[in-house]
N, C-alpha and C. Protein backbone atom coordinates (compact mmCIF):
# COMPACT_ATOMS: atom_id res chain seq x y z
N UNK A 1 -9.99 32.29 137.37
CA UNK A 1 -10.65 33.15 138.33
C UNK A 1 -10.19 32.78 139.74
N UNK A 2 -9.83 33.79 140.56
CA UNK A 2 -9.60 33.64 141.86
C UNK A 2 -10.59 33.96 143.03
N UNK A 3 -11.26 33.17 143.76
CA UNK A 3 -12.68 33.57 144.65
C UNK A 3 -11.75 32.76 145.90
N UNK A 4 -12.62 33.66 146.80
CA UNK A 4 -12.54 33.44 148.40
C UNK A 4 -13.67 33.41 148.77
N UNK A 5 -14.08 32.41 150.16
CA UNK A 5 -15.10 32.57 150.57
C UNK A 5 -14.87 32.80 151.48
N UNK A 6 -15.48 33.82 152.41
CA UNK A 6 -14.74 34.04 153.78
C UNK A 6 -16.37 33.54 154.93
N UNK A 7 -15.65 32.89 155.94
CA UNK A 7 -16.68 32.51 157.32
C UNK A 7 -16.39 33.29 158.03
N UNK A 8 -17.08 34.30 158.67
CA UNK A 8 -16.95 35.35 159.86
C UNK A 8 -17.81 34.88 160.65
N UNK A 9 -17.09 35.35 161.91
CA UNK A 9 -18.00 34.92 163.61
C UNK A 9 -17.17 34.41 164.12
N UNK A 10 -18.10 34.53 165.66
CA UNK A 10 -17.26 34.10 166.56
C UNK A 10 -17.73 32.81 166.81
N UNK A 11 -17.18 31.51 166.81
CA UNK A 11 -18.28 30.32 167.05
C UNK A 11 -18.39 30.24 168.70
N UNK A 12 -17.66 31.24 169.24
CA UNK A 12 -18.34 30.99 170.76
C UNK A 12 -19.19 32.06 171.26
N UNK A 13 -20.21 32.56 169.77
CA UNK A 13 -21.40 33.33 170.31
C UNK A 13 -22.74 32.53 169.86
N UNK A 14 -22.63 31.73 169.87
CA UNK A 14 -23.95 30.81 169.30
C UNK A 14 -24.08 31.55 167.65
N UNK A 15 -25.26 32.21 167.37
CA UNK A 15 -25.07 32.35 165.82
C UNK A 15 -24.28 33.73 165.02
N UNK A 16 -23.34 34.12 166.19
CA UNK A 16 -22.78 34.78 165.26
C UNK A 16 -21.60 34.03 164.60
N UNK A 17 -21.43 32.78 164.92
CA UNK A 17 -20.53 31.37 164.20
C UNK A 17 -21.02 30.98 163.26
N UNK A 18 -22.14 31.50 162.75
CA UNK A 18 -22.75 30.65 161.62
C UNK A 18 -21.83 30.79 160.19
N UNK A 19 -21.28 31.68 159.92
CA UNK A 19 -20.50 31.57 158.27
C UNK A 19 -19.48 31.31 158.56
N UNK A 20 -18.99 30.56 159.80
CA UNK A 20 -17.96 29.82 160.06
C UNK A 20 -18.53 27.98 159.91
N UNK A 21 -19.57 28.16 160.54
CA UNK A 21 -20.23 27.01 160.28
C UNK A 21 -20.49 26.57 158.69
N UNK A 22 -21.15 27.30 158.12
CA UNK A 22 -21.03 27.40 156.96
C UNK A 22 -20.06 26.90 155.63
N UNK A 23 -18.88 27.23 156.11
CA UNK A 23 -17.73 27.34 154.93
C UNK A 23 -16.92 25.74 155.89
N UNK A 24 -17.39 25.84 156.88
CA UNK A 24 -17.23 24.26 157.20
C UNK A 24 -17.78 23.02 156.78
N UNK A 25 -19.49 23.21 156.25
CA UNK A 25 -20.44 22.63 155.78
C UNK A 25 -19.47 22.61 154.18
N UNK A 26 -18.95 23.34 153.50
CA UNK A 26 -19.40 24.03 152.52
C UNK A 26 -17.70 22.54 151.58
N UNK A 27 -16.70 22.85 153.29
CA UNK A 27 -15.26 21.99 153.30
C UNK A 27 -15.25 20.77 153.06
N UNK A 28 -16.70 20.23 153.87
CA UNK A 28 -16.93 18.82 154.18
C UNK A 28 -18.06 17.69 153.04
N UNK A 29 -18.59 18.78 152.67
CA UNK A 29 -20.06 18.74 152.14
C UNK A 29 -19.64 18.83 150.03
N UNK A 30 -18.79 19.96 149.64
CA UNK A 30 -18.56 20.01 148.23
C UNK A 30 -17.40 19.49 147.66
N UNK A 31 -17.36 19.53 146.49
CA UNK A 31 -16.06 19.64 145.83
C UNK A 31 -15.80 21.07 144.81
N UNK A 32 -15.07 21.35 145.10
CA UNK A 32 -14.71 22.96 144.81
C UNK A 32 -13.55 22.56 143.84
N UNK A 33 -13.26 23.93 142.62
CA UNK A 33 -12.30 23.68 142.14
C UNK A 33 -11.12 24.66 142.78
N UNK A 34 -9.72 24.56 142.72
CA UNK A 34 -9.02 24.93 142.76
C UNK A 34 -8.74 26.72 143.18
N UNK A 35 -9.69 27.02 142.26
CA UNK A 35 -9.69 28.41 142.33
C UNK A 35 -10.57 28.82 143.18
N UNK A 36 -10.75 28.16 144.21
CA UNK A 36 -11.73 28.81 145.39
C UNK A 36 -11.04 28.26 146.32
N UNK A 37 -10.79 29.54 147.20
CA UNK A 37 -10.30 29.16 148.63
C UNK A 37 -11.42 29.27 150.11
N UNK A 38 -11.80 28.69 150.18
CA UNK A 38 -12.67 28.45 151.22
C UNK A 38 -11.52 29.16 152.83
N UNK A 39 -12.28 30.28 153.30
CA UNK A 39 -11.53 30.54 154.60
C UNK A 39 -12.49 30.74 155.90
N UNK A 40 -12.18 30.02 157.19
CA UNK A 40 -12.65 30.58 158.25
C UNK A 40 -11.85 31.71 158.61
N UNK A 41 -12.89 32.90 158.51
CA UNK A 41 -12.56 33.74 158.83
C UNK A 41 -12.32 34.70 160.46
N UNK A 42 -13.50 33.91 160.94
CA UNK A 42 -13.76 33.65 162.39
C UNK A 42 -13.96 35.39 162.95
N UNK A 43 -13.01 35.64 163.92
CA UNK A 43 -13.17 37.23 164.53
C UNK A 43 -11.70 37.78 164.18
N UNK A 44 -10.88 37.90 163.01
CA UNK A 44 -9.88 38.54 162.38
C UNK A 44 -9.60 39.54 162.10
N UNK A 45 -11.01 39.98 161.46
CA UNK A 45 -10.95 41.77 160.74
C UNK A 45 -10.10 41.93 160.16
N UNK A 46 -8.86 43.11 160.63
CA UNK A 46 -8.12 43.16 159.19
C UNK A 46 -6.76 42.55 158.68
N UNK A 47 -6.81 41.49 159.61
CA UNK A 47 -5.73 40.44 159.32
C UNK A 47 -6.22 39.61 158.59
N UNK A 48 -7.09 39.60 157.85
CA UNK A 48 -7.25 38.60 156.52
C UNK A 48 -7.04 39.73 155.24
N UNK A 49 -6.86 41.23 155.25
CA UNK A 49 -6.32 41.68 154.15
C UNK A 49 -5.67 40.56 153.26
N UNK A 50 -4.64 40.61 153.51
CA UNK A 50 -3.82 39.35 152.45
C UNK A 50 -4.37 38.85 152.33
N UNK A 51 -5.30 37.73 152.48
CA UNK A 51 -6.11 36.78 152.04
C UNK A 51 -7.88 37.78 151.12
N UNK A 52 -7.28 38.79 151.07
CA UNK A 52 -8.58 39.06 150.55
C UNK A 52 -8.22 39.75 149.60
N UNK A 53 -7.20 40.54 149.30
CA UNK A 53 -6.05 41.36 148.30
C UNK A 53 -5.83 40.23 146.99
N UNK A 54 -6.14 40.65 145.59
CA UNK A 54 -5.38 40.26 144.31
C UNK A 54 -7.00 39.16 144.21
N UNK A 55 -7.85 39.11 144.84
CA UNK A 55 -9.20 37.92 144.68
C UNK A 55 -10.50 38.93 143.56
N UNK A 56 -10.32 38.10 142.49
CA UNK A 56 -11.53 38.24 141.45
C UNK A 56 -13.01 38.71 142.22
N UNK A 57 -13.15 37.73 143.15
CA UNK A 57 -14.53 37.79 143.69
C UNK A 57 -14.27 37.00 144.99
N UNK A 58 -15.12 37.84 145.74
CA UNK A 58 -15.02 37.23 147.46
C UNK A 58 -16.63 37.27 147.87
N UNK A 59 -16.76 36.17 148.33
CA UNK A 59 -18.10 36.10 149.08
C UNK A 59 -17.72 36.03 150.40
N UNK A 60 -18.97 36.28 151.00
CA UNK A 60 -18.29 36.39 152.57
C UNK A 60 -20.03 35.90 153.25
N UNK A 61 -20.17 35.40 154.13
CA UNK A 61 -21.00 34.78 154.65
C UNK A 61 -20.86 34.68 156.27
N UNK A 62 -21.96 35.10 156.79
CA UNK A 62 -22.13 36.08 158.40
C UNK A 62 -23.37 36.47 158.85
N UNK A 63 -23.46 36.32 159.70
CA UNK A 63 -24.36 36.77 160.73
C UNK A 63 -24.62 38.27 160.59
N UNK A 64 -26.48 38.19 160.16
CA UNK A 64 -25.84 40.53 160.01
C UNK A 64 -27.47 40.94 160.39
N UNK A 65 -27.12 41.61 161.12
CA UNK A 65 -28.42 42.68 161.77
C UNK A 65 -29.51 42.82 160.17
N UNK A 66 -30.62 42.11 159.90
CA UNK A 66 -30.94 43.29 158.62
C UNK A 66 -32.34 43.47 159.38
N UNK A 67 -32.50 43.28 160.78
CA UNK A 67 -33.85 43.95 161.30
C UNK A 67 -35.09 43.46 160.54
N UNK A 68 -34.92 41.99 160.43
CA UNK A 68 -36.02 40.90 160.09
C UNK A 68 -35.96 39.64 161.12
N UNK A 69 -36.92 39.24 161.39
CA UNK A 69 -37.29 38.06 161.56
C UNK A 69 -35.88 37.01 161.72
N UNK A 70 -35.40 36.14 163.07
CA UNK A 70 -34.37 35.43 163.10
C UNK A 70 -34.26 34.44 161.77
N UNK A 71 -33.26 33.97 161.68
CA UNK A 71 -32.91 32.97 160.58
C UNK A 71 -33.62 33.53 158.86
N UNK A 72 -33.78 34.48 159.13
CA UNK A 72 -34.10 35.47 157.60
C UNK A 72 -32.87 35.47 157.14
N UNK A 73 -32.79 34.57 155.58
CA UNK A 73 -31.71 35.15 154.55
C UNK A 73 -31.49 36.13 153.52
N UNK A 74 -30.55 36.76 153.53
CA UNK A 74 -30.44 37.73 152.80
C UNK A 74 -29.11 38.35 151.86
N UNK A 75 -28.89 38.73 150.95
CA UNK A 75 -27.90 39.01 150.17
C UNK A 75 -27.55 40.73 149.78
N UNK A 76 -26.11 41.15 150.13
CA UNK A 76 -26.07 42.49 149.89
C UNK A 76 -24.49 41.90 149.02
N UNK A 77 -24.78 43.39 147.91
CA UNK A 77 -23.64 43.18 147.34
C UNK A 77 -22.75 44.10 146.84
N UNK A 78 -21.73 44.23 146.77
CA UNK A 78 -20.58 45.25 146.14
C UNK A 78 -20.97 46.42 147.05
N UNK A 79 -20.99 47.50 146.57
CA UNK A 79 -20.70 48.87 147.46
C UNK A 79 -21.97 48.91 148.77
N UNK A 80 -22.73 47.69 148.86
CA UNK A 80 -23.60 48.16 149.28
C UNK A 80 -23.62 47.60 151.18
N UNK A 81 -22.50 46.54 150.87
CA UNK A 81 -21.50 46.09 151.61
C UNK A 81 -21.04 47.07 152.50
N UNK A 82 -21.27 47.21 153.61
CA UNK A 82 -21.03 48.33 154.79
C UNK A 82 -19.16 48.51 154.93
N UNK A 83 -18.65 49.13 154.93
CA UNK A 83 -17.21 49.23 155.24
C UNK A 83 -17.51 50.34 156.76
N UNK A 84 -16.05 50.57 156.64
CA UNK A 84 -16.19 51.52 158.59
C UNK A 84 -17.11 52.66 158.42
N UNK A 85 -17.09 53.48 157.78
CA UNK A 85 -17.36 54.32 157.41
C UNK A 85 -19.20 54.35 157.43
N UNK A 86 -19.68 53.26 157.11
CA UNK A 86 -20.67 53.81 156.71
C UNK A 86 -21.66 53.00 157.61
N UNK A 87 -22.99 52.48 157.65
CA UNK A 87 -24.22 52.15 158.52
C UNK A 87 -23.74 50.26 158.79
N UNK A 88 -23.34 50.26 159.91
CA UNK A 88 -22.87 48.30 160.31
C UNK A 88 -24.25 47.51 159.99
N UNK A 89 -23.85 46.62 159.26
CA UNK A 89 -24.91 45.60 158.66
C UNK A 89 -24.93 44.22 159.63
N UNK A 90 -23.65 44.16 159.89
CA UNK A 90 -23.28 42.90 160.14
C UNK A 90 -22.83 43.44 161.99
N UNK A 91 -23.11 42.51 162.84
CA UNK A 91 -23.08 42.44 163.80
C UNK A 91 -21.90 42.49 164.50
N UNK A 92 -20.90 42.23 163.59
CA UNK A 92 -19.68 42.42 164.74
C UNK A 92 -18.96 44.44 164.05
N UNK A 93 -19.05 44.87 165.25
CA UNK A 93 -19.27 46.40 165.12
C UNK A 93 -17.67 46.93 164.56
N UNK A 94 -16.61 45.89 164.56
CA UNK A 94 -15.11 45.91 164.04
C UNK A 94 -14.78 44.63 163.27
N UNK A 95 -13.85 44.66 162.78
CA UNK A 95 -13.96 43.57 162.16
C UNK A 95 -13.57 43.81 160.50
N UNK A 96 -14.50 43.31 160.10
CA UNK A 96 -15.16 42.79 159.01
C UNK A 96 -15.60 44.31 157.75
N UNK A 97 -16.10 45.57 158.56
CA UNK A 97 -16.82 46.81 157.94
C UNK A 97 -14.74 47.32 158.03
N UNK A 98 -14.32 47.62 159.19
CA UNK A 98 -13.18 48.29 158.96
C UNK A 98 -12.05 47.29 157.87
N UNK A 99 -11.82 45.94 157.75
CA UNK A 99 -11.02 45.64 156.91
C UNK A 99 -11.80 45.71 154.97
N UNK A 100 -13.00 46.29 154.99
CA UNK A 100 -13.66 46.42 153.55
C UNK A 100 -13.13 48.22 153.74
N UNK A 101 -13.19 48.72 154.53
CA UNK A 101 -12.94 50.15 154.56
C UNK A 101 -11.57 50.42 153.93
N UNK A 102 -10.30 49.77 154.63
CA UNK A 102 -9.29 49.61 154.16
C UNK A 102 -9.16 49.30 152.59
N UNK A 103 -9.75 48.64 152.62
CA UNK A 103 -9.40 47.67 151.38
C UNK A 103 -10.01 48.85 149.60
N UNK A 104 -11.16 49.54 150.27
CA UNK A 104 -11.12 50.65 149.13
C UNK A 104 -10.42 51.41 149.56
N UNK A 105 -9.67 51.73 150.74
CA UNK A 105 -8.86 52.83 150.92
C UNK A 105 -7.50 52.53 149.83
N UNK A 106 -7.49 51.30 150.04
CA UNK A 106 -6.09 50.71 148.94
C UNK A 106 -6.30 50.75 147.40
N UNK A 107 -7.77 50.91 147.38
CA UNK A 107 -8.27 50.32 146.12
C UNK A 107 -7.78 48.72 145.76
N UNK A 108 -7.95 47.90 146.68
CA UNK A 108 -7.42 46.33 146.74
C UNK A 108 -8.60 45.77 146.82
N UNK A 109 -9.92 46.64 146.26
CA UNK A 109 -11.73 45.26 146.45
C UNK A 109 -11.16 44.73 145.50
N UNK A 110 -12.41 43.27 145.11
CA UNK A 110 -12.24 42.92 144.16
C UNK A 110 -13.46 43.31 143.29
N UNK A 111 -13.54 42.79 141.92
CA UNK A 111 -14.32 43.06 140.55
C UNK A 111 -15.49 42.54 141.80
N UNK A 112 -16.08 41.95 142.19
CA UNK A 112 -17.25 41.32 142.53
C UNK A 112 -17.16 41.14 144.18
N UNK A 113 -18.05 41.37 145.04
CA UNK A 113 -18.03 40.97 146.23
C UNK A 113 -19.69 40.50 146.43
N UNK A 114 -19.77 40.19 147.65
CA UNK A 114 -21.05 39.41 148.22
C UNK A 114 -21.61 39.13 149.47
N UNK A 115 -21.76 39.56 149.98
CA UNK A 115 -22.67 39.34 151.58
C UNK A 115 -23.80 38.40 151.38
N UNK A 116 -23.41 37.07 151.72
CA UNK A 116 -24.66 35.96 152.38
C UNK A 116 -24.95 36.03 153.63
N UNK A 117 -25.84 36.38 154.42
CA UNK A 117 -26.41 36.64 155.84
C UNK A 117 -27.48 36.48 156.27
N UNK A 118 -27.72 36.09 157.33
CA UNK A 118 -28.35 35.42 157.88
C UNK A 118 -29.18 35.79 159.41
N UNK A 119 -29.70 36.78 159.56
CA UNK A 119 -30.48 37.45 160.88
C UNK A 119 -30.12 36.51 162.23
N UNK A 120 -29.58 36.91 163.13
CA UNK A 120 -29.32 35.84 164.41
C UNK A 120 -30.76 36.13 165.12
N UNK A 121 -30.34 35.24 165.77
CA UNK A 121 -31.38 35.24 166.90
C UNK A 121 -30.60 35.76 168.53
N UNK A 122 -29.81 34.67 168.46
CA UNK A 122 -28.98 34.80 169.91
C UNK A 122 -27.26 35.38 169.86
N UNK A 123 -26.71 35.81 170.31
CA UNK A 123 -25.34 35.75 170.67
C UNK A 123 -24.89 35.76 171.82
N UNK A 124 -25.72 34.58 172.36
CA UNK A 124 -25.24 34.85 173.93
C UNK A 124 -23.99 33.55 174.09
N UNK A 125 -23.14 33.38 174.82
CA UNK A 125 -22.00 32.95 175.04
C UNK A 125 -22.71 31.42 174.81
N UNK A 126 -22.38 30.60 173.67
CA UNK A 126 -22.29 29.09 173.77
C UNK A 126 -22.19 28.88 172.33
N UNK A 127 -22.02 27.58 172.49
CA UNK A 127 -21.34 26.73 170.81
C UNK A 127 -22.11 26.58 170.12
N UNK A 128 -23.75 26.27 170.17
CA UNK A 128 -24.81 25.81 169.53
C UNK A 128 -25.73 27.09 169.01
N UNK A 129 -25.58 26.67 167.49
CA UNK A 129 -27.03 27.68 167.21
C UNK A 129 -28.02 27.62 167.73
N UNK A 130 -28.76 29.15 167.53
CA UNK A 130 -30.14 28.73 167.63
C UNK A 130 -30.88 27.92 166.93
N UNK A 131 -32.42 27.28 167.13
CA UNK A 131 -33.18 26.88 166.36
C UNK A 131 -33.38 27.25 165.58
N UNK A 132 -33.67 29.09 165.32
CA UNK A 132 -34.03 29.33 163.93
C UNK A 132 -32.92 29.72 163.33
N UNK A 133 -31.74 29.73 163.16
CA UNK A 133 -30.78 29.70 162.74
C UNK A 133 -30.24 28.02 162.12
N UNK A 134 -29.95 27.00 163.20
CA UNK A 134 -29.59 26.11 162.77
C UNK A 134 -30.45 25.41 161.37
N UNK A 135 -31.92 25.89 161.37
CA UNK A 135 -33.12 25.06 160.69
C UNK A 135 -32.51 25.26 159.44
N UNK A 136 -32.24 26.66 159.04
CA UNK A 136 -31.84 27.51 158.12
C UNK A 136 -30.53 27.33 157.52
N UNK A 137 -29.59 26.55 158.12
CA UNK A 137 -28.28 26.56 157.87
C UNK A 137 -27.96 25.59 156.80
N UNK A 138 -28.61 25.06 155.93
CA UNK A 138 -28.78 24.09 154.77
C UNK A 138 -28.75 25.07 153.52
N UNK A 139 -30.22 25.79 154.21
CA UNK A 139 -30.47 27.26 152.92
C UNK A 139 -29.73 27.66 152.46
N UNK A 140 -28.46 28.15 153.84
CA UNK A 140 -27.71 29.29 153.57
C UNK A 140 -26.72 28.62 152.58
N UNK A 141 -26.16 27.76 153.34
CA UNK A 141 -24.80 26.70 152.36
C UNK A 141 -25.77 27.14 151.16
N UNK A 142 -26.47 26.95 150.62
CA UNK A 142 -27.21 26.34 149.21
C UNK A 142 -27.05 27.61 148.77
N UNK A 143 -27.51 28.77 149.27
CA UNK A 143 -27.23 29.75 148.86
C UNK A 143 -26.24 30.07 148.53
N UNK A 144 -25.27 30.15 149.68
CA UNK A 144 -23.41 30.29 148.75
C UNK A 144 -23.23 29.71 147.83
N UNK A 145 -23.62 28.14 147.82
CA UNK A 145 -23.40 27.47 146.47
C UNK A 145 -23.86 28.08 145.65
N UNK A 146 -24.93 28.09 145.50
CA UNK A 146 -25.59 28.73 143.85
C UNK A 146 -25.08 30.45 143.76
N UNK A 147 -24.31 31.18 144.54
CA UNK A 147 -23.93 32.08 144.47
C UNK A 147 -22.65 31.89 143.48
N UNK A 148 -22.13 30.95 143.78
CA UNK A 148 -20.82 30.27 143.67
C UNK A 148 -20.93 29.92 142.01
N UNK A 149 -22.33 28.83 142.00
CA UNK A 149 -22.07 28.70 140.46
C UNK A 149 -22.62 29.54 139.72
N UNK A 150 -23.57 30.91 139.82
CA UNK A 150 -23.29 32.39 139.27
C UNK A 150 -22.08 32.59 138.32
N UNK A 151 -21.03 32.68 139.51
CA UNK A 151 -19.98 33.21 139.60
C UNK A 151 -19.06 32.25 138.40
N UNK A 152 -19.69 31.04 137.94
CA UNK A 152 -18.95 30.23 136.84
C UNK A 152 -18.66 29.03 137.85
N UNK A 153 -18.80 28.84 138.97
CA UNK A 153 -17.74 27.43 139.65
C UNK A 153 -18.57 26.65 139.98
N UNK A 154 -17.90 25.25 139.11
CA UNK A 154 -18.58 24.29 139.34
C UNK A 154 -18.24 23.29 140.86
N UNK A 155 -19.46 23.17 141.29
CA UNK A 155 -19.87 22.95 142.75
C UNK A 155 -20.57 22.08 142.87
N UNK A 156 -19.94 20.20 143.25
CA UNK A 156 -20.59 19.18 143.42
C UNK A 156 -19.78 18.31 144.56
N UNK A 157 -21.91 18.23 145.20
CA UNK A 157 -22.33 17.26 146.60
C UNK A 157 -20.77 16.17 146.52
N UNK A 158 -20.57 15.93 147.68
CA UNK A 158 -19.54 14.90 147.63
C UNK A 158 -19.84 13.36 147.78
C-alpha cells in the first residue's frame, strides 16, 4: 500500500501551521513503515500533484473553517473533501481545494482520501499556536495515527 500524509499551512500564520506541525510531531514522535510518506505540505497547492498522483490513500491534515468552536476536531472524507469547485472547508481559499479539483479532473484521486482538521482560532502573522489549538495538538497527531492504523499501518511511539 502506498499512503501520503500531507501537512498543509502556512507555519507563519499561527494555526493555520498546524498539519505542518503535525506531520512533524508525527516525523519525530513514530515509527512508520515504509509505505508512508509523511509530507510537509506547507502553502504548495498544486505543486504537490506528483506527490499525490499513483497514492492508495492520502490523508491530509489542516486547519479548516467547520464553523465550531476553536481547536474542534473533525474528519471529512473522500468526495466530501471540498475541491475548487465546490463550498472551501479549509481555510486557505487556493491551494489545497484547486489541486483535489485537478486531480479528479485527471481522475489521479486515490481509492481512499481523508481530511483531519482542526478549527483555528487565530491566523494572525506569528509562529506560535494558539492555546486552543496547541492544547489539542496531541489529539490531532493521535487522530492521524489511529486513522493511519484503520488504514492497516502499523504505527509505534518511538
Amino acid at each position: 500500500m502506498n499512503i501520503a500524509v500531507f501537512g498543509i499551512g502556512n507555519i507563519l500564520l499561527s494555526d493555520d501551521g498546524v498539519g505542518v506541525h503535525v506531520v512533524n510531531k508525527l516525523k519525530n514522535e513514530y515509527e512508520l513503515p515504509s509505505s508512508v510518506e509523511l509530507i510537509d505540505g506547507g502553502t504548495k497547492g498544486l505543486d504537490l500533484m506528483p506527490m499525490f498522483e499513483g497514492r492508495d490513500k492520502v490523508l491530509i491534515i489542516d486547519a479548516a473553517n467547520f464553523k465550531k468552536e476553536p481547536g474542534t476536531i473533525d474528519t471529512v472524507e473522500g468526495d466530501k473533501i471540498p475541491a475548487f469547485l465546490s463550498a472551501k472547508l479549509s481555510v486557505h481559499h487556493i491551494g489545497l481545494p484547486d489541486m483535489l479539483f485537478v486531480a479528479r479532473l485527471m481522475e489521479t484521486t486515490p481509492k481512499e482520501m481523508c481530511l483531519i482538521g482542526i478549527q483555528p482560532k487565530s491566523m494572525e502573522t506569528g509562529t506560535d499556536l494558539s492555546d486552543s489549538v496547541q492544547t489539542k495538538l496531541e489529539a490531532l497527531t493521535e487522530k492521524a495515527v489511529q486513522k493511519l492504523i484503520e488504514w492497516g499501518v502499523e504505527a509505534r511511539r518511538k
